[in-house]
C-alpha atoms as a PDB file:
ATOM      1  CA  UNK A   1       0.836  93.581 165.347  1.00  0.00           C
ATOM      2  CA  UNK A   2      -2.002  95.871 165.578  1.00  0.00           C
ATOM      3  CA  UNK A   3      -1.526  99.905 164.803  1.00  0.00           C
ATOM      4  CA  UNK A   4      -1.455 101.977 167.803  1.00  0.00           C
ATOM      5  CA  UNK A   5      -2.072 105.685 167.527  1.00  0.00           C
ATOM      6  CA  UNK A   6      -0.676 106.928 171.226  1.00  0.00           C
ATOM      7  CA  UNK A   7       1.187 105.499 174.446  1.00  0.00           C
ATOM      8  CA  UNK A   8      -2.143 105.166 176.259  1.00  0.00           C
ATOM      9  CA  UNK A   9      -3.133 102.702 173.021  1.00  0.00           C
ATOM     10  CA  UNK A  10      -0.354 100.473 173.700  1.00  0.00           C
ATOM     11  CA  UNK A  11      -0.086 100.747 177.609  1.00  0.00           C
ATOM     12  CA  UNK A  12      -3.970  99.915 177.359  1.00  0.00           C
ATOM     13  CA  UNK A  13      -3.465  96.739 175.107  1.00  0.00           C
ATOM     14  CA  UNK A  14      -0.279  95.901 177.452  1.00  0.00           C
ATOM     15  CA  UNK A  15      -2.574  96.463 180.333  1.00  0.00           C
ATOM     16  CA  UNK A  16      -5.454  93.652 178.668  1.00  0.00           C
ATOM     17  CA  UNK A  17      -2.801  91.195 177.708  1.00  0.00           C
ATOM     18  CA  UNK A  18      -1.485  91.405 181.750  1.00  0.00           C
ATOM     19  CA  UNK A  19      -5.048  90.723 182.550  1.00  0.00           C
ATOM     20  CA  UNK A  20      -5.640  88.227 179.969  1.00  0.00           C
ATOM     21  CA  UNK A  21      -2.384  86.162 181.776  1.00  0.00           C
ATOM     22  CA  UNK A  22      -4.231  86.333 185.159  1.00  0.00           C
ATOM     23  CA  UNK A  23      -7.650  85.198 183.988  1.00  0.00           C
ATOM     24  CA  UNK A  24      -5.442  82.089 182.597  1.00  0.00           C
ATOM     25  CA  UNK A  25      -3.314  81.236 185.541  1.00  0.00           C
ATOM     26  CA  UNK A  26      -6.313  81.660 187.220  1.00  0.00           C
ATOM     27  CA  UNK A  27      -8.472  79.176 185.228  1.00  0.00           C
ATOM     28  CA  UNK A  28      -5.222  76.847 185.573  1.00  0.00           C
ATOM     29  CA  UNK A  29      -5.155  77.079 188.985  1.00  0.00           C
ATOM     30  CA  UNK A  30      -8.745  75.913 188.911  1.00  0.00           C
ATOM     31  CA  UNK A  31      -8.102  73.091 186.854  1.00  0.00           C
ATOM     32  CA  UNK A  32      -5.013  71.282 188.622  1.00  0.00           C
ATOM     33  CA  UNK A  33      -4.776  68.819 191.217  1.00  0.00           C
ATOM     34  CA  UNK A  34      -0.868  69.302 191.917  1.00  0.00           C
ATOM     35  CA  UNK A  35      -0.074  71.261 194.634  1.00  0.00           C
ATOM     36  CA  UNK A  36       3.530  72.274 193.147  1.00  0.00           C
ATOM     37  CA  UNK A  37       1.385  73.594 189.842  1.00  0.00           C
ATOM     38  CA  UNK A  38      -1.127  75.242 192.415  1.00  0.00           C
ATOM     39  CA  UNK A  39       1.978  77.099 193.656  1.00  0.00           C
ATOM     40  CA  UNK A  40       3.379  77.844 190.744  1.00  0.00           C
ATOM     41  CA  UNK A  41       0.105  79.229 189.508  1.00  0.00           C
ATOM     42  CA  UNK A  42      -0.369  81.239 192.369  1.00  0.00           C
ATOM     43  CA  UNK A  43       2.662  83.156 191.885  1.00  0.00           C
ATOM     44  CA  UNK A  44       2.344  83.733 188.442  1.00  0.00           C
ATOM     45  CA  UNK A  45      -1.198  85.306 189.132  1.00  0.00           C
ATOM     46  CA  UNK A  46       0.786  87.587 191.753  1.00  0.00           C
ATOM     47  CA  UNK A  47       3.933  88.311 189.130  1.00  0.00           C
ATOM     48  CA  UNK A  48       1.192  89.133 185.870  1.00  0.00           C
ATOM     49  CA  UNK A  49      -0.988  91.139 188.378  1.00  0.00           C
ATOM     50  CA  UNK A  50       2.715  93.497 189.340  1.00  0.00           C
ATOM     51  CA  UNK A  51       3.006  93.527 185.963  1.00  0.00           C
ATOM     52  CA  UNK A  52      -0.515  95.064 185.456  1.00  0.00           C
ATOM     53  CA  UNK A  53       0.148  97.517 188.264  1.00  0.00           C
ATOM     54  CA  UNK A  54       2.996  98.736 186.807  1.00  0.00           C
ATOM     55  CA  UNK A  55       1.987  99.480 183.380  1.00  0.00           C
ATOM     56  CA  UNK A  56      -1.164 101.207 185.005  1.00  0.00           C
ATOM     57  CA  UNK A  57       1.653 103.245 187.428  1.00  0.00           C
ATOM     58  CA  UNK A  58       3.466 104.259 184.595  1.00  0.00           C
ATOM     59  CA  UNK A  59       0.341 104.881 182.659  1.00  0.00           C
ATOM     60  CA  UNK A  60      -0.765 106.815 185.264  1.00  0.00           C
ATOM     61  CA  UNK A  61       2.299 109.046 186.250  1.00  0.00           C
ATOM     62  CA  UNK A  62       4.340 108.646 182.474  1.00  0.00           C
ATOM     63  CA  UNK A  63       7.846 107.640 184.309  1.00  0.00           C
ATOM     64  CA  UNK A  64       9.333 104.325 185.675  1.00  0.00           C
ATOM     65  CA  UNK A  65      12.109 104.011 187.906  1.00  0.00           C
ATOM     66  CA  UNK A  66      13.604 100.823 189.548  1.00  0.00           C
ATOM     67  CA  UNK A  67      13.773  98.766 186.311  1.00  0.00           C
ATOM     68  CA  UNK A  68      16.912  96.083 185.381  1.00  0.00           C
ATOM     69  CA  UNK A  69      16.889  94.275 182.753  1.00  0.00           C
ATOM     70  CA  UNK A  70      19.019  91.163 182.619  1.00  0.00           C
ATOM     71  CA  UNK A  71      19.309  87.975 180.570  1.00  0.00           C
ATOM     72  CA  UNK A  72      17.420  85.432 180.832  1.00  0.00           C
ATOM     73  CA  UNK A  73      19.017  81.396 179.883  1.00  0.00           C
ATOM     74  CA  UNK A  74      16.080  80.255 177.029  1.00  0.00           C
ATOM     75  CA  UNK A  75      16.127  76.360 176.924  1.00  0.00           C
ATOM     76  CA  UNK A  76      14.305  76.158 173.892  1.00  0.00           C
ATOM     77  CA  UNK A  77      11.729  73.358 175.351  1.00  0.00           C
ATOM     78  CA  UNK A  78       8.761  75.115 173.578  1.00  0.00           C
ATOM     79  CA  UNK A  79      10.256  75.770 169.904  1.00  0.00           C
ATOM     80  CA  UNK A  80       9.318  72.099 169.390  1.00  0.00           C
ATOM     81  CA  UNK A  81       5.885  72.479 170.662  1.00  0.00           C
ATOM     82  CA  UNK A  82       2.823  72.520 169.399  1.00  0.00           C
ATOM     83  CA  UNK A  83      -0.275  74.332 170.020  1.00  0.00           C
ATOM     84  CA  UNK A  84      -2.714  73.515 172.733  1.00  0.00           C
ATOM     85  CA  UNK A  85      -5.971  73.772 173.174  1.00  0.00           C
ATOM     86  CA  UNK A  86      -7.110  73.908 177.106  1.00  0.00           C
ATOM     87  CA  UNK A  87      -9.562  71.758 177.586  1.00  0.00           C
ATOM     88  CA  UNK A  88     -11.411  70.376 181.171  1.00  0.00           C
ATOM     89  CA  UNK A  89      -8.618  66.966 181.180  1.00  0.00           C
ATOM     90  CA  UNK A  90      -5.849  68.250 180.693  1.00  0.00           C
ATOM     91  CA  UNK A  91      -3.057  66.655 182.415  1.00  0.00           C
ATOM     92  CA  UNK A  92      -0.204  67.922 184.179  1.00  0.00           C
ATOM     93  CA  UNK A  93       2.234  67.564 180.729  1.00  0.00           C
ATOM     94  CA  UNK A  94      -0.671  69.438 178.948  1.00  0.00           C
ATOM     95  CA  UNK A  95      -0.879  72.218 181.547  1.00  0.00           C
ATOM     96  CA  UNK A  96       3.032  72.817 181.467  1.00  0.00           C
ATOM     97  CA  UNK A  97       3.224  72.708 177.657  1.00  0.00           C
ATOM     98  CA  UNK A  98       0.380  75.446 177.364  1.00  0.00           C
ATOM     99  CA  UNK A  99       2.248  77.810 179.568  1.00  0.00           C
ATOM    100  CA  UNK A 100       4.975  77.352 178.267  1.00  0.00           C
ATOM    101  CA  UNK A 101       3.642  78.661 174.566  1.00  0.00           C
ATOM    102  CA  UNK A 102       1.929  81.070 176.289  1.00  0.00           C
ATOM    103  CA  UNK A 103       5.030  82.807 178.034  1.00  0.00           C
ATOM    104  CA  UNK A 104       7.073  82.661 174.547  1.00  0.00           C
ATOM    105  CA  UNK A 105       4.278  84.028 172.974  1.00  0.00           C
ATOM    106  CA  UNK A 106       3.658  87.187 175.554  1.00  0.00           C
ATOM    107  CA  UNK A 107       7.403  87.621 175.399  1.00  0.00           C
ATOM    108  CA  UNK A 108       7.442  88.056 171.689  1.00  0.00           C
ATOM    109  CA  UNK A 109       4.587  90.520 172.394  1.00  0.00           C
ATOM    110  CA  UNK A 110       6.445  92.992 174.482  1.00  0.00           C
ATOM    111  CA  UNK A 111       9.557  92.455 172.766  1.00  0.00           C
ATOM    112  CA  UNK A 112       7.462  93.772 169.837  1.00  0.00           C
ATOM    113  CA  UNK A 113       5.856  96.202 172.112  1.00  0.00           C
ATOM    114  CA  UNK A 114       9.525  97.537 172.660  1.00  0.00           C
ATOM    115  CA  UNK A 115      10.858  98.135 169.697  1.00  0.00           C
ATOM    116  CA  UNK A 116       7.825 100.225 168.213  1.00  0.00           C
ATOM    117  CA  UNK A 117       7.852 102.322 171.173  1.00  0.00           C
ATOM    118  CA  UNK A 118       8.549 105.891 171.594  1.00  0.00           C
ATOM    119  CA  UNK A 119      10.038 106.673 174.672  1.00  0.00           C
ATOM    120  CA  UNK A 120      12.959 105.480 176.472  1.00  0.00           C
ATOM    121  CA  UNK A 121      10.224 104.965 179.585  1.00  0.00           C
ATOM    122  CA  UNK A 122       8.327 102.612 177.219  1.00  0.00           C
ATOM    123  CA  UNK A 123      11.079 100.678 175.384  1.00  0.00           C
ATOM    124  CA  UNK A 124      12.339  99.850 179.004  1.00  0.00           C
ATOM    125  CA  UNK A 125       8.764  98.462 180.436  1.00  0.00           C
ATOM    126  CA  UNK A 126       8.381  96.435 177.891  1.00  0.00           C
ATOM    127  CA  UNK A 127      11.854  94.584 177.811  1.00  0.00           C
ATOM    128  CA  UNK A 128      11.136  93.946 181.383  1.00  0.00           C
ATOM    129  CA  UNK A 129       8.248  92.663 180.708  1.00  0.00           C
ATOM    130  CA  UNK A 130       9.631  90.556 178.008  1.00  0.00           C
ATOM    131  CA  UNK A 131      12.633  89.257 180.422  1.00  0.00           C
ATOM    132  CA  UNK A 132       9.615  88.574 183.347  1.00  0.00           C
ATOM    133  CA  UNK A 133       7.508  86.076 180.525  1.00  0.00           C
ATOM    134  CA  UNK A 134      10.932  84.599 179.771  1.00  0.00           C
ATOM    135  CA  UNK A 135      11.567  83.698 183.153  1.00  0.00           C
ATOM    136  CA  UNK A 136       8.264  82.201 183.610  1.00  0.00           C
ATOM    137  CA  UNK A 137       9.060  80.126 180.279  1.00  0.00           C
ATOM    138  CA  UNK A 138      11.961  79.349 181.450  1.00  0.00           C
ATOM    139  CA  UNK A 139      10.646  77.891 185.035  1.00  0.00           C
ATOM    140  CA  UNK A 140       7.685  76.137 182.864  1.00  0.00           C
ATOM    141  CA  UNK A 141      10.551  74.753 180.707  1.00  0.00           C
ATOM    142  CA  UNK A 142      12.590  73.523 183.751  1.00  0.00           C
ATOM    143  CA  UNK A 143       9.480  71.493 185.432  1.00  0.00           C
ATOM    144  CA  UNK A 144       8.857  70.260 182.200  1.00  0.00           C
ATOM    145  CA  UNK A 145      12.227  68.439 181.538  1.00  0.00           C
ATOM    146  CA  UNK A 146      12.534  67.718 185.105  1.00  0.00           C
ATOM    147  CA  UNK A 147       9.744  65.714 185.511  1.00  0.00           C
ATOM    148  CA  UNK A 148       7.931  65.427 182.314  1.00  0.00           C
ATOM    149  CA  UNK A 149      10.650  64.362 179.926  1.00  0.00           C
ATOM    150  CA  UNK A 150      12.356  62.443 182.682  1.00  0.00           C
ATOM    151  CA  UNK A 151       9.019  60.235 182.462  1.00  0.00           C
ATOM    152  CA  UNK A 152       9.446  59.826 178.593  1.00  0.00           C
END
């Protein structure tokens, strides 16, 4: 985990990783032929850029309000994954299974991200972050053993 020296430090690097998510939903969007994945896609892009908006809100104003945090069912899919590399023919498995490591990975991020925080404000951002890239995990997880280990 890299050293931050302020809040702005880590809302900034929270901010990049947000960004980061929508340039790759975006480039998966661009990549798949399935119109449920284009969907699914889609509103990821729209969920990561909230995300974005929110950490630049409470960047911008240093208070959050609105914010539940809940639990989240983890199926585990992606602990027996491996890495991916995307690459131009990737299939529809390959595409799911990417995510998925993706979202477990950004959710160990802000959980991270929470517990070196300083503020109440921050601590709470981040675990809702961390329950939002669950959730998407979780939906990834779901398509994947509902129609990709149904196949196997």
């Amino acid at each position: 985990m890299e050293k931050f020296n302020s809040t702005d430090e880590i809302l900034d690097f929270a901010i990049n990783a947000e960004q980061e998510a929508i340039n790759f939903y975006s480039n998966l969007y661009n990549r798949t032929n399935s119109e449920n994945m284009k969907l699914a896609y889609r509103e990821f892009i729209l969920e990561e850029k909230s995300h974005k908006d929110k950490l630049l809100k409470l960047k911008e104003e240093g208070t959050l309000s609105g914010i539940e945090i809940e639990k989240v069912t983890d199926l585990k899919i992606s602990d027996y994954m491996v890495e991916k590399q995307i690459h131009d023919k990737m299939d529809y498995q390959d595409s799911l299974e990417v995510a998925m490591l993706r979202e477990k990975a950004a959710y160990k991020l802000y959980t991270d991200l929470a517990e070196i925080s300083d503020t109440e404000d921050l601590k709470t951002m981040f675990k809702f972050l961390a329950q939002e890239e669950a959730k998407h995990k979780l939906k990834f997880e779901t398509e994947w053993d509902d129609n990709v280990n149904q196949e196997n």
